[in-house]
PDB file of N, CA and C in Angstrom:
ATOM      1  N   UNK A   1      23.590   9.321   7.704  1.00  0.00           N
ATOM      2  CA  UNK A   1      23.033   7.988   7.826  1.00  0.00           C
ATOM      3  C   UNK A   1      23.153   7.280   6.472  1.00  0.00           C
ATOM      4  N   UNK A   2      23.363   6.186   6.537  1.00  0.00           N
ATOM      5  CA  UNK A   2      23.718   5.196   5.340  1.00  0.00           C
ATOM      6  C   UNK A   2      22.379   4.693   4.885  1.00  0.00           C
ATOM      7  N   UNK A   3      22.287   4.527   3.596  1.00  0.00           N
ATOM      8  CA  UNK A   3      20.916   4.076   2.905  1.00  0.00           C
ATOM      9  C   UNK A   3      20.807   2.717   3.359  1.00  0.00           C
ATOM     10  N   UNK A   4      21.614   1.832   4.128  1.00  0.00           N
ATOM     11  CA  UNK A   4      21.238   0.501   4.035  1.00  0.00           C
ATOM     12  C   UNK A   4      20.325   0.965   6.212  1.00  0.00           C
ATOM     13  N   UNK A   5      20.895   2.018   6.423  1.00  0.00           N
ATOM     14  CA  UNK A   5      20.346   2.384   7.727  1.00  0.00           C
ATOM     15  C   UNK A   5      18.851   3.198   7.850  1.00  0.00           C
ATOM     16  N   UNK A   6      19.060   4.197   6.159  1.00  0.00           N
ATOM     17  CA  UNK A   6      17.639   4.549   6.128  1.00  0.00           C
ATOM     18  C   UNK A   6      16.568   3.201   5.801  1.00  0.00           C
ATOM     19  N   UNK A   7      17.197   2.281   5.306  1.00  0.00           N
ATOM     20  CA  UNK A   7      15.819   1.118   4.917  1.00  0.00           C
ATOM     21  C   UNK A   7      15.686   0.549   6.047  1.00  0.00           C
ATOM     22  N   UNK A   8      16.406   0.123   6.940  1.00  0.00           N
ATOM     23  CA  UNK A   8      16.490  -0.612   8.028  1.00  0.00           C
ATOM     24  C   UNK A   8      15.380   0.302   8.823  1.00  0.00           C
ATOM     25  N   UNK A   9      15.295   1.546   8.771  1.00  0.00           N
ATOM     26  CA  UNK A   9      14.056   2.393   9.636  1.00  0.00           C
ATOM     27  C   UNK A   9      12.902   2.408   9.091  1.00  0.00           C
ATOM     28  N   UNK A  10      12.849   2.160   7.448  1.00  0.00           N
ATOM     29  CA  UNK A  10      11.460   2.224   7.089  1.00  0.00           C
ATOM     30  C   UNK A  10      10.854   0.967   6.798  1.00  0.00           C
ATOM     31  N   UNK A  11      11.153  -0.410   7.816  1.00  0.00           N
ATOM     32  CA  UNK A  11      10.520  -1.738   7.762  1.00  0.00           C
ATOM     33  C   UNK A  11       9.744  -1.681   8.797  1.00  0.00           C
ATOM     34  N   UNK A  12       9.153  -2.179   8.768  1.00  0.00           N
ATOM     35  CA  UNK A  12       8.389  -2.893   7.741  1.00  0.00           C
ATOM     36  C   UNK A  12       7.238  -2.120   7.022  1.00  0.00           C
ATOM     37  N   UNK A  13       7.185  -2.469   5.754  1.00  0.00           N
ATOM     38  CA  UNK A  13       6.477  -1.213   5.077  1.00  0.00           C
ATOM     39  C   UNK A  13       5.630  -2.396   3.582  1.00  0.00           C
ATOM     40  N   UNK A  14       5.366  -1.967   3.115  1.00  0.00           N
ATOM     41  CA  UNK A  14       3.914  -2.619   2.101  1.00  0.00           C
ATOM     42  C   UNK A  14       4.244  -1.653   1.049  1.00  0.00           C
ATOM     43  N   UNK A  15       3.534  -2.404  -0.664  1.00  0.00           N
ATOM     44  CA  UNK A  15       3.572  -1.708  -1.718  1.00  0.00           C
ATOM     45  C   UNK A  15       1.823  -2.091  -2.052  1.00  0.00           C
ATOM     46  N   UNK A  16       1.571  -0.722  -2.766  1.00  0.00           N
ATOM     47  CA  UNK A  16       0.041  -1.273  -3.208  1.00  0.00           C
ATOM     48  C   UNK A  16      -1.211   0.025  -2.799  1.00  0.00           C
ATOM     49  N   UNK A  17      -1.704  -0.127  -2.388  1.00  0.00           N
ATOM     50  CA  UNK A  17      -3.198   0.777  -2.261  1.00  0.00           C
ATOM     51  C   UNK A  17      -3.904   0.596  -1.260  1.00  0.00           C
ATOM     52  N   UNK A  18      -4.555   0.918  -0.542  1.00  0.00           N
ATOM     53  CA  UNK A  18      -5.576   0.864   0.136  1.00  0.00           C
ATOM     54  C   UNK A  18      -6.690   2.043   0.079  1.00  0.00           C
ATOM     55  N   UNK A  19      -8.139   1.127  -0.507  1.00  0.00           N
ATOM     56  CA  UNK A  19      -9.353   1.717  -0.789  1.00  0.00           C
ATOM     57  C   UNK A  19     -10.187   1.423  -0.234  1.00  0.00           C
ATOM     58  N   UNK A  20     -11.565   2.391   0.085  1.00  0.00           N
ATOM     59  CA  UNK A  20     -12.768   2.527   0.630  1.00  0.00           C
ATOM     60  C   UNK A  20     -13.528   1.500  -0.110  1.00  0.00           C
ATOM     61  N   UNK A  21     -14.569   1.126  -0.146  1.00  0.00           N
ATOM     62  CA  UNK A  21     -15.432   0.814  -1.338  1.00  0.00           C
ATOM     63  C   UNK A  21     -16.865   0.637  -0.529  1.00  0.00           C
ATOM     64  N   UNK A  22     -18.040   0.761  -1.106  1.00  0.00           N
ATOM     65  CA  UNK A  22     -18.743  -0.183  -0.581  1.00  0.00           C
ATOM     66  C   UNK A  22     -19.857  -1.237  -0.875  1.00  0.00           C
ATOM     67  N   UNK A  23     -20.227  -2.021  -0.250  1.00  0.00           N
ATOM     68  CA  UNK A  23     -20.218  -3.269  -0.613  1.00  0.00           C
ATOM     69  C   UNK A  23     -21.550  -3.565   0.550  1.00  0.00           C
ATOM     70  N   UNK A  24     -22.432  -4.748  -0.415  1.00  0.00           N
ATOM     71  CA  UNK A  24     -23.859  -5.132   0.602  1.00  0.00           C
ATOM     72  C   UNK A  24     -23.115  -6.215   1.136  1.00  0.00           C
ATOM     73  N   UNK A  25     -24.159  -6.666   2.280  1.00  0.00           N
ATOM     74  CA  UNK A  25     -23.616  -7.792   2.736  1.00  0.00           C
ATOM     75  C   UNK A  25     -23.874  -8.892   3.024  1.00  0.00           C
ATOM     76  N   UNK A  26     -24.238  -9.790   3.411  1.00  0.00           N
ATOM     77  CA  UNK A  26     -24.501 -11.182   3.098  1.00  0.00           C
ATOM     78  C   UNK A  26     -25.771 -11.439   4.403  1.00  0.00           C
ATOM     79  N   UNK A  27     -26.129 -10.690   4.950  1.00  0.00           N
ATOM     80  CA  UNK A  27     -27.150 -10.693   5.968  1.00  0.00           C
ATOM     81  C   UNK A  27     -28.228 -10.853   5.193  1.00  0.00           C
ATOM     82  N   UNK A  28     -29.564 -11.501   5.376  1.00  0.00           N
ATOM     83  CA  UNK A  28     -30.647 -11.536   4.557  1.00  0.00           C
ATOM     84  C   UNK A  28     -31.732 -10.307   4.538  1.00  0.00           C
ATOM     85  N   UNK A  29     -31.699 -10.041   5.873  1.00  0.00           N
ATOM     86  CA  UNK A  29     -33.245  -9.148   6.253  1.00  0.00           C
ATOM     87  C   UNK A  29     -32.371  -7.988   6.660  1.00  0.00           C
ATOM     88  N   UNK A  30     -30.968  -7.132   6.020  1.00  0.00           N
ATOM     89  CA  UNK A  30     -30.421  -5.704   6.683  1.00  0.00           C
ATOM     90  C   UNK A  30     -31.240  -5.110   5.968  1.00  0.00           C
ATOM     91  N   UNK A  31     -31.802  -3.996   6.969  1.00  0.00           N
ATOM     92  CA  UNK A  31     -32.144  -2.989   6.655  1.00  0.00           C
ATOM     93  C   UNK A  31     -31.870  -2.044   5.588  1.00  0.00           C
ATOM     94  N   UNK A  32     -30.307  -1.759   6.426  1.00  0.00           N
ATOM     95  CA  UNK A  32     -29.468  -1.321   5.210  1.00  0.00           C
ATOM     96  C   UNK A  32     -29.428  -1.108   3.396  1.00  0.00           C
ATOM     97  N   UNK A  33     -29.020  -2.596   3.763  1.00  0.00           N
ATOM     98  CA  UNK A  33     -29.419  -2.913   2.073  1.00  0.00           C
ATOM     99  C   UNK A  33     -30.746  -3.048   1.233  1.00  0.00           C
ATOM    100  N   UNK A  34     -31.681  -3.233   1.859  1.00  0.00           N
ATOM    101  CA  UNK A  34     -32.761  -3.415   1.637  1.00  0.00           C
ATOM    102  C   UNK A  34     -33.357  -1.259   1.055  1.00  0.00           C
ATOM    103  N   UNK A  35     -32.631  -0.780   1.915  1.00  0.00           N
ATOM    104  CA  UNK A  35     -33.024   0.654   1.352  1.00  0.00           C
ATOM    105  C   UNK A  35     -32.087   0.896   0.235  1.00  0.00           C
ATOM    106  N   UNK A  36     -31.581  -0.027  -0.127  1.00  0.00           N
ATOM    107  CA  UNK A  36     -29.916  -0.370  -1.258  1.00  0.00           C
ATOM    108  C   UNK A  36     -28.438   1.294  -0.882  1.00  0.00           C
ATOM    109  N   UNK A  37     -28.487   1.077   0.011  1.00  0.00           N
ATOM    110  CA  UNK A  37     -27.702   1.665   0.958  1.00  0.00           C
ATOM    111  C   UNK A  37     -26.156   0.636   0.980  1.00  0.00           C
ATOM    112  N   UNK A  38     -25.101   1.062   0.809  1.00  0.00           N
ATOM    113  CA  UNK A  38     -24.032  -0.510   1.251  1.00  0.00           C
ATOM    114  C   UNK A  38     -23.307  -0.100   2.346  1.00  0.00           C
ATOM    115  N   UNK A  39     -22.581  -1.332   2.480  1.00  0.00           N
ATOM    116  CA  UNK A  39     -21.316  -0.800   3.975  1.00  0.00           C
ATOM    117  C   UNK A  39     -20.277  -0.955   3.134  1.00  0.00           C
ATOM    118  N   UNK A  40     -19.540   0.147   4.132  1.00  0.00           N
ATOM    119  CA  UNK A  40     -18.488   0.463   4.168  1.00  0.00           C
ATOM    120  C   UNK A  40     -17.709  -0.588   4.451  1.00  0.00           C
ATOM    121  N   UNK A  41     -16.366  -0.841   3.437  1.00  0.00           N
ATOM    122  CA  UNK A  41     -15.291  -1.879   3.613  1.00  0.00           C
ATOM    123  C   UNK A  41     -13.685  -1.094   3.395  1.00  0.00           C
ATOM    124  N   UNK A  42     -12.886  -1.263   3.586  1.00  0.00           N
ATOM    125  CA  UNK A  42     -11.395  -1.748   2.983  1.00  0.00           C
ATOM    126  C   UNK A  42     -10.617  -2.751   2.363  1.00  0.00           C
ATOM    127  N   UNK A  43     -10.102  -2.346   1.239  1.00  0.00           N
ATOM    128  CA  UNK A  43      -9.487  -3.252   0.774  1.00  0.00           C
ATOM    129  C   UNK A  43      -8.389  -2.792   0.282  1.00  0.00           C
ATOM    130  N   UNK A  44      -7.416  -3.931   0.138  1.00  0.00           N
ATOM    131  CA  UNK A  44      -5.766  -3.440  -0.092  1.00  0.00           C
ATOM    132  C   UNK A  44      -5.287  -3.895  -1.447  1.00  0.00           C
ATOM    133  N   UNK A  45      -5.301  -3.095  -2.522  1.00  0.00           N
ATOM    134  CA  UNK A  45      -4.874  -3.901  -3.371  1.00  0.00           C
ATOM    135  C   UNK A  45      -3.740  -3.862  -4.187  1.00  0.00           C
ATOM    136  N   UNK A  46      -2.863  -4.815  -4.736  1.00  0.00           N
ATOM    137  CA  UNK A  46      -1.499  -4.884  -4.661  1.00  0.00           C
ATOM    138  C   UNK A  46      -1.696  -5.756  -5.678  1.00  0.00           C
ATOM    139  N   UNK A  47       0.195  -6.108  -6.390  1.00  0.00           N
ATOM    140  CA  UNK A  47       0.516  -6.815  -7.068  1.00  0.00           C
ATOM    141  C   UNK A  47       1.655  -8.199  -6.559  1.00  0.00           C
ATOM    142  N   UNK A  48       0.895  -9.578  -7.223  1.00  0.00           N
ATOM    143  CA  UNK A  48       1.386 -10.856  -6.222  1.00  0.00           C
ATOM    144  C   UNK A  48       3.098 -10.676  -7.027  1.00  0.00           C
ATOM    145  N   UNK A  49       4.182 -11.677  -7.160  1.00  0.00           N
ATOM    146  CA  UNK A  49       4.867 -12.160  -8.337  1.00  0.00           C
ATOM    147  C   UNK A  49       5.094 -12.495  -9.125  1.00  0.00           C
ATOM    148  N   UNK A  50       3.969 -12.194  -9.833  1.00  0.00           N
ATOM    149  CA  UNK A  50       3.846 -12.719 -11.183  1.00  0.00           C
ATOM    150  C   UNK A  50       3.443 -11.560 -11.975  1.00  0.00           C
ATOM    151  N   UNK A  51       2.900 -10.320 -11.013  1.00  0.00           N
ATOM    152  CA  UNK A  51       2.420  -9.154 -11.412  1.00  0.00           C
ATOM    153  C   UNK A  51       0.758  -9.077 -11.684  1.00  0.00           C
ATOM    154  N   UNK A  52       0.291 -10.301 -11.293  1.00  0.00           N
ATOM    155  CA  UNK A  52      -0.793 -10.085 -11.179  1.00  0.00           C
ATOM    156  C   UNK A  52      -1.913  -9.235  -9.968  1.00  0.00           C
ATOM    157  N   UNK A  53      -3.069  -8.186 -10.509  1.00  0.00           N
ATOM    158  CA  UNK A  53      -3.552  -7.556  -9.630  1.00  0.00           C
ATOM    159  C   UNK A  53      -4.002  -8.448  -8.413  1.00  0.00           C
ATOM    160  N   UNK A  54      -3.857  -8.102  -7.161  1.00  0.00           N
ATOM    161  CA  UNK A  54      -4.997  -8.842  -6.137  1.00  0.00           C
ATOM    162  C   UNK A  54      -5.498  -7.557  -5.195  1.00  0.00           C
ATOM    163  N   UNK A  55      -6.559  -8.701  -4.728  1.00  0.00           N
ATOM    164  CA  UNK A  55      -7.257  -7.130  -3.509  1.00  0.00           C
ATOM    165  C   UNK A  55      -7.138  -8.433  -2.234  1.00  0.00           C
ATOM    166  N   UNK A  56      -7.129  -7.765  -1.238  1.00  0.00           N
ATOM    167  CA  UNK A  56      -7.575  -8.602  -0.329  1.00  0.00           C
ATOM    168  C   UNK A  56      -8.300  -7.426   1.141  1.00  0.00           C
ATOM    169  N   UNK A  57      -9.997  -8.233   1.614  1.00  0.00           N
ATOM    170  CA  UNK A  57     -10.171  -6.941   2.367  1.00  0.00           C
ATOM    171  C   UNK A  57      -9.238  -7.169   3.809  1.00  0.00           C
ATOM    172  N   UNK A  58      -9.454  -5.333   4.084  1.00  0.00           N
ATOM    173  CA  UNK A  58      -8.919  -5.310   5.436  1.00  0.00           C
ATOM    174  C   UNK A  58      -9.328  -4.669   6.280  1.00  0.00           C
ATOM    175  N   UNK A  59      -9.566  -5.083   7.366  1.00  0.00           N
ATOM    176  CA  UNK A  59     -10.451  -5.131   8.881  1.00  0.00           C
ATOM    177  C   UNK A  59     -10.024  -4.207   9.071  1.00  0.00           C
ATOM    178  N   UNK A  60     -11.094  -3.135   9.558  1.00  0.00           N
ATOM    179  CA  UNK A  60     -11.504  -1.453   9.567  1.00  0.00           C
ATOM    180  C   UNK A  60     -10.025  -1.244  10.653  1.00  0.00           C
ATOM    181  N   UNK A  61      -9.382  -1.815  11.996  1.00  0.00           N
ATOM    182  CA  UNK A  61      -8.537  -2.187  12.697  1.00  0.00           C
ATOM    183  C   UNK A  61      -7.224  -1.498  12.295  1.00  0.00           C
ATOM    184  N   UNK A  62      -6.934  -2.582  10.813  1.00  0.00           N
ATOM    185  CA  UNK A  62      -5.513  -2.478  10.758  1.00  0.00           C
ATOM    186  C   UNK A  62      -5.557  -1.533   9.735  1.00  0.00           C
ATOM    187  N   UNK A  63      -6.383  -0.638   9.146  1.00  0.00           N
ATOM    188  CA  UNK A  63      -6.280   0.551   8.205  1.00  0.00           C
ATOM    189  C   UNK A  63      -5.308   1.313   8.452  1.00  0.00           C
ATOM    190  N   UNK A  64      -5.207   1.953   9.682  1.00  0.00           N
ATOM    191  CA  UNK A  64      -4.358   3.045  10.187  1.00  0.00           C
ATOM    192  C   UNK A  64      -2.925   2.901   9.589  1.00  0.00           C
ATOM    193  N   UNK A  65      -2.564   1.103  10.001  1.00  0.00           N
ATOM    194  CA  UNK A  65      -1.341   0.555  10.321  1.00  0.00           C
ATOM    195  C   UNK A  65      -0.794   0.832   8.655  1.00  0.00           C
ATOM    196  N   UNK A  66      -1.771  -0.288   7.908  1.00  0.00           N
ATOM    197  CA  UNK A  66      -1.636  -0.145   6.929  1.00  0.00           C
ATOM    198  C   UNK A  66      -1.007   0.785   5.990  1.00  0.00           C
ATOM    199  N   UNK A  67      -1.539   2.388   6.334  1.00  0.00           N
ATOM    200  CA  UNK A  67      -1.421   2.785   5.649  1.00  0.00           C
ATOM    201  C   UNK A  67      -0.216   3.518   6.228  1.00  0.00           C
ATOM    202  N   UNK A  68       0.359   3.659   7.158  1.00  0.00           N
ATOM    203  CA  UNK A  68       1.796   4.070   8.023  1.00  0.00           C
ATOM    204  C   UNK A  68       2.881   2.979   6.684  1.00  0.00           C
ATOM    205  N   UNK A  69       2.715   1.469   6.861  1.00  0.00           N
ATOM    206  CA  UNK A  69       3.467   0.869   6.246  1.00  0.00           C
ATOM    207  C   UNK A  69       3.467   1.262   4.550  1.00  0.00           C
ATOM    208  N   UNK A  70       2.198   1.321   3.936  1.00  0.00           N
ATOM    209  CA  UNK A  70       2.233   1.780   2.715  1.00  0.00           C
ATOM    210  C   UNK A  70       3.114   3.587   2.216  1.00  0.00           C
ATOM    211  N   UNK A  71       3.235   4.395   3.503  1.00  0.00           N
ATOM    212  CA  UNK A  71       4.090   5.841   3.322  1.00  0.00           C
ATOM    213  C   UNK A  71       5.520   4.971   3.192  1.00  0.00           C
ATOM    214  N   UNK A  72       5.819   3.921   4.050  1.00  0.00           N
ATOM    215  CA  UNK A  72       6.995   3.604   4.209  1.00  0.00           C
ATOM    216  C   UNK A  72       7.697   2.890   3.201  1.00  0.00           C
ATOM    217  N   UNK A  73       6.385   2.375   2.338  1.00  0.00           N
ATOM    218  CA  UNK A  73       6.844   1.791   0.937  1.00  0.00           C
ATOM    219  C   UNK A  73       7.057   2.749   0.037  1.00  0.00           C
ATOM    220  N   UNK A  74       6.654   3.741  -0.088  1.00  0.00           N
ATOM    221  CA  UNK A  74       6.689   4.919  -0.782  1.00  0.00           C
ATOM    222  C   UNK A  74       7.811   5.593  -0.891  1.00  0.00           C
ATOM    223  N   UNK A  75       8.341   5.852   1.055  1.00  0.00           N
ATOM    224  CA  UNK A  75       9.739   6.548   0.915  1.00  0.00           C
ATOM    225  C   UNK A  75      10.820   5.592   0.502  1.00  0.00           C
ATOM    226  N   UNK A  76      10.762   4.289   0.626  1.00  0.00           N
ATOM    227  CA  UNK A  76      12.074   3.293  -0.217  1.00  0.00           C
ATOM    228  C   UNK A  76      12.166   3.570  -1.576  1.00  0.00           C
ATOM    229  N   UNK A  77      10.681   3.168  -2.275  1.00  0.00           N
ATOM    230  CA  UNK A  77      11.156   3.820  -3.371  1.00  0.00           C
ATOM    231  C   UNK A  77      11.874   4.741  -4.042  1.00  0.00           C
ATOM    232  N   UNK A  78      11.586   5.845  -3.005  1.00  0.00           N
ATOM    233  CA  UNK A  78      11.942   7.218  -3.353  1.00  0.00           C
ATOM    234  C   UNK A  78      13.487   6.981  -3.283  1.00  0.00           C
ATOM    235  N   UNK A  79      13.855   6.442  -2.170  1.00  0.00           N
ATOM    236  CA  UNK A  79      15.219   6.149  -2.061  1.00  0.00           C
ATOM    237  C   UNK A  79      16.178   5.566  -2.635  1.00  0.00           C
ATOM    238  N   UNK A  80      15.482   4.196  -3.280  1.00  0.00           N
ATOM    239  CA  UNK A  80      15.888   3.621  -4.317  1.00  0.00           C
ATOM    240  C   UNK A  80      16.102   4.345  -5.680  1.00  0.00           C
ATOM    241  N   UNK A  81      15.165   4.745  -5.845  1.00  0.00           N
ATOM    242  CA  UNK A  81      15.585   6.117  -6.893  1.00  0.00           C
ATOM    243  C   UNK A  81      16.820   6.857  -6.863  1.00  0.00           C
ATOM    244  N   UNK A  82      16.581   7.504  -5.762  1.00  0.00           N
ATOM    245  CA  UNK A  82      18.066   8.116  -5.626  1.00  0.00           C
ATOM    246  C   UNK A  82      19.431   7.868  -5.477  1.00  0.00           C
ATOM    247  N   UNK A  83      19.125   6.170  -4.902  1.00  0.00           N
ATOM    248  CA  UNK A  83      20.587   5.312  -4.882  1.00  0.00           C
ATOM    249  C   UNK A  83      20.703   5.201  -6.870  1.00  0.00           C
ATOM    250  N   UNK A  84      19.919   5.023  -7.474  1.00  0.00           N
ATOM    251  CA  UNK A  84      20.103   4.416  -8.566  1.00  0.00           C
ATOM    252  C   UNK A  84      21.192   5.736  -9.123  1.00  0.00           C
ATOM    253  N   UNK A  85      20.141   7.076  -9.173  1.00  0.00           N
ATOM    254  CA  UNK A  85      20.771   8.782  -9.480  1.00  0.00           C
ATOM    255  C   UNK A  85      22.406   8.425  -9.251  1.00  0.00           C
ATOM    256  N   UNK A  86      22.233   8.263  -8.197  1.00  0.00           N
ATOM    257  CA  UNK A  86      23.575   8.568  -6.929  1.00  0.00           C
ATOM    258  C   UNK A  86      25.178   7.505  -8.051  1.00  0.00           C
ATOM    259  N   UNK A  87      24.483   6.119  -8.100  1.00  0.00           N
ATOM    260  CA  UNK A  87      25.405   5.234  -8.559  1.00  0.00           C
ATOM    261  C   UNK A  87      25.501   5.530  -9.926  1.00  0.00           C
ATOM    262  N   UNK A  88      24.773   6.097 -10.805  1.00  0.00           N
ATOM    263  CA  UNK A  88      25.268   6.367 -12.507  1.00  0.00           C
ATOM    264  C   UNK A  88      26.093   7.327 -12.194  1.00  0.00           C
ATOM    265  N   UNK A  89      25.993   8.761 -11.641  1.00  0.00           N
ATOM    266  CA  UNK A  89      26.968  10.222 -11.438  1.00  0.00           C
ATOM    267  C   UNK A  89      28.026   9.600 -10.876  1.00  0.00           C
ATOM    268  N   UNK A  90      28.212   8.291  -9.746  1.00  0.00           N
ATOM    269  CA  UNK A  90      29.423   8.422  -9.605  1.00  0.00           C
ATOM    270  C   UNK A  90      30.371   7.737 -10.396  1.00  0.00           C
ATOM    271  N   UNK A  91      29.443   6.991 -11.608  1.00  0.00           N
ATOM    272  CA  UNK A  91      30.530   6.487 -12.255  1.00  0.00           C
ATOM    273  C   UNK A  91      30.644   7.395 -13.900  1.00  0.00           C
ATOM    274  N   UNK A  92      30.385   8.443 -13.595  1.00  0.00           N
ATOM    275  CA  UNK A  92      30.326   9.656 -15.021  1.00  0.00           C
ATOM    276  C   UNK A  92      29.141   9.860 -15.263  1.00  0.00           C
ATOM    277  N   UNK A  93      28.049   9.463 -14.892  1.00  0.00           N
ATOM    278  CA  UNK A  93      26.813   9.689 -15.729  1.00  0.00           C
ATOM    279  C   UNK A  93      26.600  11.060 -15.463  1.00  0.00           C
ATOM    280  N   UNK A  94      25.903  11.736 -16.388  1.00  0.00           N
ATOM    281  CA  UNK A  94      25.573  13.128 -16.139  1.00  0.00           C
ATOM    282  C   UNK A  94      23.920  13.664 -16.572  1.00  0.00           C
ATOM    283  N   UNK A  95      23.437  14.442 -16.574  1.00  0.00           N
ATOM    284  CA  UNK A  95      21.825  14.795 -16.367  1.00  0.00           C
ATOM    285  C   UNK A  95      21.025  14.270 -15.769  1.00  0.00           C
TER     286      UNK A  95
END
């Protein structure tokens, strides 16, 4: 299989993190917080184009997905790596 066929299988895919955290919440009278207890959130956090950090949260829902697409960002890299390996050796590079 051709690397432009392995990327074509690992789209759509995400770069970045996804973390637990937790966090009170904007209810006045929760219980919860009131025993200073927090909830549970997700958040994804990544870098925009400019390289600046962002988080943005994400709905307990699409976690799963998320994080399927974030392995898939992972293995391009990996791949990209190895195209890079691949293209110096074939033009002499060695170690």
């Amino acid at each position: 299989m051709t690397q432009q066929q392995q990327l074509g299988r690992l789209l759509p895919a995400a770069h970045g993190t996804v973390a637990e955290v937790r966090k009170p919440c904007t209810r006045e009278n929760c219980q919860r917080c009131q025993r200073g207890e927090k909830h549970p959130a997700f958040i994804y956090v990544y870098s925009d184009d400019t390289g600046r950090r962002r988080c943005l949260h994400v709905p307990r829902e699409l976690v799963p997905e998320l994080r399927r697409r974030l392995g898939k960002g992972k293995a391009i890299t990996r791949l990209l790596f190895t195209a890079g390996a691949e293209f110096v050796r074939s033009r002499g590079g060695t170690r």
